[in-house]
Protein backbone atom coordinates (compact mmCIF):
# COMPACT_ATOMS: atom_id res chain seq x y z
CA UNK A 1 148.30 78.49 161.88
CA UNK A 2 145.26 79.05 159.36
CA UNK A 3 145.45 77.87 156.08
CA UNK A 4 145.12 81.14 153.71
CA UNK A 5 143.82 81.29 150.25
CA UNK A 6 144.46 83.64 147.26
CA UNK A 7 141.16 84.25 145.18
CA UNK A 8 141.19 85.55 141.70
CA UNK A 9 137.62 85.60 140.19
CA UNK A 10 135.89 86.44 136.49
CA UNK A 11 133.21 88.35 138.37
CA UNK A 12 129.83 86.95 136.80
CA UNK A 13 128.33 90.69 136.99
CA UNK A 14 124.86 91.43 136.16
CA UNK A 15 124.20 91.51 132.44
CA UNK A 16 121.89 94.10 131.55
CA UNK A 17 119.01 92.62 129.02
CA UNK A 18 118.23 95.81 127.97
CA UNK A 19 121.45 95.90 126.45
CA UNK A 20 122.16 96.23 122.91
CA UNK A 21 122.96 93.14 120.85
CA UNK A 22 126.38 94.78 119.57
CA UNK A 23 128.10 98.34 120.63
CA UNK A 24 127.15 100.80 118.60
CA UNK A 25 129.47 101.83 115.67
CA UNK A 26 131.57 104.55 115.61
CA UNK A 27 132.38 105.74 111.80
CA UNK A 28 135.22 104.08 110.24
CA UNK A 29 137.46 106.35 108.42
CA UNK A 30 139.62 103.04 106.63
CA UNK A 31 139.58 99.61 105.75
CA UNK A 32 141.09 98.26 109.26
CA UNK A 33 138.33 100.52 111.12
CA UNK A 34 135.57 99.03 109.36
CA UNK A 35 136.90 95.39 109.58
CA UNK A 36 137.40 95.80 113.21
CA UNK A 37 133.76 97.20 113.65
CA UNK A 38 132.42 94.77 111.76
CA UNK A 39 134.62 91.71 113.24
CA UNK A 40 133.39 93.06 117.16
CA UNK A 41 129.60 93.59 115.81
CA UNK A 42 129.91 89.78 114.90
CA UNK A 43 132.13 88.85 117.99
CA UNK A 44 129.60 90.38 120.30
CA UNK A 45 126.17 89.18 118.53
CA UNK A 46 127.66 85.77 118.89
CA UNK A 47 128.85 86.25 122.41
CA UNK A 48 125.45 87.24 123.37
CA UNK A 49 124.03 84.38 121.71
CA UNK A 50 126.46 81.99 123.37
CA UNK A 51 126.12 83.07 126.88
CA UNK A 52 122.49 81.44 126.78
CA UNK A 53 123.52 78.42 124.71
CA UNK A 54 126.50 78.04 127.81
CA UNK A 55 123.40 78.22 130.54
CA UNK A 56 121.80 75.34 128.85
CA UNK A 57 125.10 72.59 129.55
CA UNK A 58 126.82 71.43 132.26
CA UNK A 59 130.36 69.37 132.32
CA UNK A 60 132.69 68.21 133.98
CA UNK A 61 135.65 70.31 135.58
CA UNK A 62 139.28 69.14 136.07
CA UNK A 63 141.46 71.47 138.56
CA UNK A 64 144.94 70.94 139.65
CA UNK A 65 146.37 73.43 142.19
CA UNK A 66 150.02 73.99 141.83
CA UNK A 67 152.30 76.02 144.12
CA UNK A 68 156.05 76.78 142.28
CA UNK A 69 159.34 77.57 144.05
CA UNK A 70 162.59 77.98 142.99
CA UNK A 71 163.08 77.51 139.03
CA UNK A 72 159.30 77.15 139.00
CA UNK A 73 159.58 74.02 140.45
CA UNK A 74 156.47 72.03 142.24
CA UNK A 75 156.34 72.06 145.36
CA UNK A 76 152.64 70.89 146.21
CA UNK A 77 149.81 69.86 144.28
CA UNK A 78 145.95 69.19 144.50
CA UNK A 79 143.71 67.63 142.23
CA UNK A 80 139.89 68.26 142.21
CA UNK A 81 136.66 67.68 140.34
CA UNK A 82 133.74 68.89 139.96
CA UNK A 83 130.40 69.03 138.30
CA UNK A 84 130.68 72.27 136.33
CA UNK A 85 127.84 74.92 135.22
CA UNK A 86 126.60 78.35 134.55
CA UNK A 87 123.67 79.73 135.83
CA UNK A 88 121.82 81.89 134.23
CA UNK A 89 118.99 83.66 135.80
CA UNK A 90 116.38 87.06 134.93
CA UNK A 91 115.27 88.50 137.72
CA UNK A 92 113.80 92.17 137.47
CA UNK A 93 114.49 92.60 133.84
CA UNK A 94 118.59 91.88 134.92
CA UNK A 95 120.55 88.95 133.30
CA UNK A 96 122.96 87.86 136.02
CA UNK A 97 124.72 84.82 136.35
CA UNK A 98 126.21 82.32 138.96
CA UNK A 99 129.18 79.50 139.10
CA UNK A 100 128.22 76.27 140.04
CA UNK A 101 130.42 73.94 141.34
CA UNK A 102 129.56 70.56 142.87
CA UNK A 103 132.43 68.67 144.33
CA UNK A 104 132.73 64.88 142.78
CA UNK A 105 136.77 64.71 144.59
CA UNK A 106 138.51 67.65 146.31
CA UNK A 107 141.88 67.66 147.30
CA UNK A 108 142.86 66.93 151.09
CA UNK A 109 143.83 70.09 153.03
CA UNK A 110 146.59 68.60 155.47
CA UNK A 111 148.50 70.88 154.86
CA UNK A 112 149.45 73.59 157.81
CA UNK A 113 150.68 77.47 156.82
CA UNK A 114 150.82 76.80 153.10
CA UNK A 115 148.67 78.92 150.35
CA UNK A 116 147.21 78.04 147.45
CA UNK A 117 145.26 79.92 144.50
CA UNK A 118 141.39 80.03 144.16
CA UNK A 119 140.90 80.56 140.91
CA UNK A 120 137.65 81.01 139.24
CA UNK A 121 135.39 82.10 136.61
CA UNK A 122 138.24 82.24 133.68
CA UNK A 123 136.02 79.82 131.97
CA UNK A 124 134.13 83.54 131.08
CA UNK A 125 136.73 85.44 130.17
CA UNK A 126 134.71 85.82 126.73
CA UNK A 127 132.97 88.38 128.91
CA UNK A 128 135.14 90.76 127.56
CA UNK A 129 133.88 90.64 124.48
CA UNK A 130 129.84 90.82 125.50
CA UNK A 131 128.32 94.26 124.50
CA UNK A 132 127.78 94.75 128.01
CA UNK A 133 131.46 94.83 129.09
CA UNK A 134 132.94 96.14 125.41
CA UNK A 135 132.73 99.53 125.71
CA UNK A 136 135.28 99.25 128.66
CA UNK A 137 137.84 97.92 126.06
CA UNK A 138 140.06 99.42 123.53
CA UNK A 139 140.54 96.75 120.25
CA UNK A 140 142.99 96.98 118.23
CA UNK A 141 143.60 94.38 114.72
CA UNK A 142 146.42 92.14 115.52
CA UNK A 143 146.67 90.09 111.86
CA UNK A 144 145.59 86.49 111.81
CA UNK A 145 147.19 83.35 113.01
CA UNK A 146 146.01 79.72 111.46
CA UNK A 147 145.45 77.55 114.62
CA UNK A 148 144.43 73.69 114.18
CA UNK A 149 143.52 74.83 110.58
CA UNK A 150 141.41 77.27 111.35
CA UNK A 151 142.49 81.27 110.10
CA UNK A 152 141.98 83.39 112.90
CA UNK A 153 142.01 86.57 113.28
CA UNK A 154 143.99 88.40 116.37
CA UNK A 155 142.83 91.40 117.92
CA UNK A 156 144.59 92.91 121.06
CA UNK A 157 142.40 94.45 123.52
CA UNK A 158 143.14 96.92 126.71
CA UNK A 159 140.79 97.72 129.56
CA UNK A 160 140.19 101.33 130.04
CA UNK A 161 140.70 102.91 133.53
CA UNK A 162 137.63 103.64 135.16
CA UNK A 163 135.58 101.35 133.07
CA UNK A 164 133.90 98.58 134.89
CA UNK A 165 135.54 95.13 134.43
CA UNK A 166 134.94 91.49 134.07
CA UNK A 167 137.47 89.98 136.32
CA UNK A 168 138.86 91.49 140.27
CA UNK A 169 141.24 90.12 142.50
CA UNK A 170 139.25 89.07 145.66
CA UNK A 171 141.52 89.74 148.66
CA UNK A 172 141.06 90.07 152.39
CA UNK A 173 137.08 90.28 151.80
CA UNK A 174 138.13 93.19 149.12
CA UNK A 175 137.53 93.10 145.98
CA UNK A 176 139.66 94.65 143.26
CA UNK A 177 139.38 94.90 139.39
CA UNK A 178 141.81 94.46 136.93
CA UNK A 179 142.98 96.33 134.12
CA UNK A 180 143.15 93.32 132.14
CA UNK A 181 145.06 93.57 128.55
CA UNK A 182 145.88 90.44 125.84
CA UNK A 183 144.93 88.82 122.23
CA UNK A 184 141.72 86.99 121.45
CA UNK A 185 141.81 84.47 118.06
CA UNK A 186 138.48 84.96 116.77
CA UNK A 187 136.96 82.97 113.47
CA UNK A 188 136.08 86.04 111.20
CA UNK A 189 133.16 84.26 109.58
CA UNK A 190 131.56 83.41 112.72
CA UNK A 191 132.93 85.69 115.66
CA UNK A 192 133.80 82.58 117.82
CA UNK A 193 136.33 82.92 120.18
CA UNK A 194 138.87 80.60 119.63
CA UNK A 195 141.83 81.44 122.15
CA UNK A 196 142.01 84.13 124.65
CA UNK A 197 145.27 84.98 126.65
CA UNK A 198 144.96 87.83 129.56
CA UNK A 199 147.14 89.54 131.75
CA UNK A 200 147.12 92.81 133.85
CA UNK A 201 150.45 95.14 134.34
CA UNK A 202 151.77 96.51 137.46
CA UNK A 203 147.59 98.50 138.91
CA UNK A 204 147.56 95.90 141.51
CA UNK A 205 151.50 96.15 143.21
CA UNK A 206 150.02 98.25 146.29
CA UNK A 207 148.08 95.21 147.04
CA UNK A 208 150.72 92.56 146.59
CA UNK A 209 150.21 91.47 143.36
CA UNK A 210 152.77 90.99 140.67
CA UNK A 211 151.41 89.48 137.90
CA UNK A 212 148.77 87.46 136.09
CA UNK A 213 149.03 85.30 133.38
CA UNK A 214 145.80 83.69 132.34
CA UNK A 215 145.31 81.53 128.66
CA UNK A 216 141.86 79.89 127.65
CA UNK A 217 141.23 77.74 124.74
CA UNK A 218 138.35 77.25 123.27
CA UNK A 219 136.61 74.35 120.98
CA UNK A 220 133.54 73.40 118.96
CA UNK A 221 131.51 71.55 121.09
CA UNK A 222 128.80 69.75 119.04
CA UNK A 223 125.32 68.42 120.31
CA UNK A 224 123.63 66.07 117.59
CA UNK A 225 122.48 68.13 114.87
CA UNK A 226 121.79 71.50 116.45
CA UNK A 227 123.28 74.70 114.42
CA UNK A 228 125.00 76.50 114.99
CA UNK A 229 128.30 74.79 116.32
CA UNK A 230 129.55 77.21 119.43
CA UNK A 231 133.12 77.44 120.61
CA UNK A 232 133.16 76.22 124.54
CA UNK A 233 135.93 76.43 126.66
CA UNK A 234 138.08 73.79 127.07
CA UNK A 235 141.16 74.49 129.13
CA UNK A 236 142.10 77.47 131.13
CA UNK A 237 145.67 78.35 132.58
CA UNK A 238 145.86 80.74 135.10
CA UNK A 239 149.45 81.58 136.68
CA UNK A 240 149.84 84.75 139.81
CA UNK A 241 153.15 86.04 141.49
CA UNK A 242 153.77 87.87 144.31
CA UNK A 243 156.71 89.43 145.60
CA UNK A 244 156.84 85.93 148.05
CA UNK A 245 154.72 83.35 146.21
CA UNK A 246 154.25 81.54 143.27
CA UNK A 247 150.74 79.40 141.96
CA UNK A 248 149.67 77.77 138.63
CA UNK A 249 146.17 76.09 138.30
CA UNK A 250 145.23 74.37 135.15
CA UNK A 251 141.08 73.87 134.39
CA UNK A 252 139.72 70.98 132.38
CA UNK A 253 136.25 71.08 131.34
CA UNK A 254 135.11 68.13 129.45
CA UNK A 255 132.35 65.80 128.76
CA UNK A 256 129.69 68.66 128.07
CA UNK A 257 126.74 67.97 128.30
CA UNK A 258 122.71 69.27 127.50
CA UNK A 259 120.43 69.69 130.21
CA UNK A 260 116.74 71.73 130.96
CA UNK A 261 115.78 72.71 134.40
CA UNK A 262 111.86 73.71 134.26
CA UNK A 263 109.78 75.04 137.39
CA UNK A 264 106.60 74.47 138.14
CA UNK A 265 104.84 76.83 139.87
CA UNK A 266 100.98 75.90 141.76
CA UNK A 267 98.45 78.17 143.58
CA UNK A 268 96.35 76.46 146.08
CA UNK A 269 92.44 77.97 146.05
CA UNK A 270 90.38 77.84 149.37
């Protein structure tokens, strides 16, 4: 029988560059409302700025493939890695952007009849918080949490229904978005993410989906003396159910490194 694969994917959508640096402001009637406008005008400025800084590295990405039965107990594991980067491209006056992944050990598939999760693009889950995706959110102040001594403040957000999304469930050459909801720990000076922990409710049970768990951490990553210091990720957790099945996949990415890519571009003359 043929082996089968569950995909869940952070679709890397098109990025509109002629999209604002921040969502525009809508008037604050108290304290909270201003603090949370003025928390997501830094959160998204940032954002924006990071998304090109996060073009410009590539690292190393550790995956391990885990498929739970009874009492969440392993049943079968893989272990891959892979060289690990975002691609960032402008083409017609669109931002868009494109996983990389080139395979440095992949798991053998000798397995017959048994599924496994595909899980990618979580490593972008900060989408949520890029101007361009925003506006499909509701945010709401959580309080703050101190976190590896860092204050941090929480803010719960919601997708709205109808609003385009960051992340879909691809399925049976289908794809389908989720109505993601969770907390994001965001430094308040800086509007670097810090810790991001998603989840969608019960939009996808038609389709066979139960639930989906994801948590991505997030750490200053610096290169020599180059300010300012951004927050990459460094460890995603992504966990599905289905009425039948049961996966958890863990992503390292580590050892990040700097890199250019420049094009050269010749005309020969007759």
């Amino acid at each position: 029988m043929m082996h089968r694969t569950v995909m869940i994917a952070i679709l890397l959508a098109a990025l509109l560059a002629e999209a604002p640096l921040f969502a525009e402001e809508k008037p604050a009637t108290t304290p909270d409302a201003q603090r949370l406008n003025d928390l997501l005008a830094r959160t998204g400025t940032r954002t924006s700025a990071f998304l090109d800084e996060f073009s410009d590295v590539k690292c190393t990405e550790k995956v391990r493939q885990e498929k739970l039965g009874k009492d969440d107990k392993v049943e079968l594991k893989e272990d891959s890695t892979y060289d690990y980067l975002v691609i960032l491209t402008n083409a017609g006056g669109d931002l868009s952007l494109s996983e990389s992944r080139l395979p440095l050990h992949e798991a053998k598939r000798d397995r017959k009849n048994t599924s496994m999760l595909l899980s990618n693009g979580f490593a972008t889950l900060f989408l949520v918080f890029h101007p361009y995706y925003s506006e499909s959110f509701k945010f709401t102040l959580a309080g703050d949490e101190e976190i590896n001594g860092h204050t941090l403040e929480k803010v719960e957000f919601h997708h709205v229904l109808g609003m385009k999304s960051p992340a879909a469930l691809a399925l049976r050459g289908r794809e389908y978005p989720l109505e993601l909801f969770g907390t994001a720990w965001i430094d308040p000076q800086t509007g670097s993410l810090a810790k991001i922990e998603a989840g969608i409710g019960d939009s996808l049970a038609d389709v066979g989906l139960k639930s989906l768990r994801s948590e991505i951490d997030f750490a200053p990553v610096p290169f020599g003396n180059v300010q300012p210091v951004y927050w990459f990720p460094t460890e995603a957790r992504v966990e599905v159910q289905t009425p039948r099945q049961h996966w958890r996949n863990l992503h390292q990415f580590v050892d990040y490194k700097k890199f250019s890519v420049s094009t050269e571009e010749k005309v020969t003359q007759k």
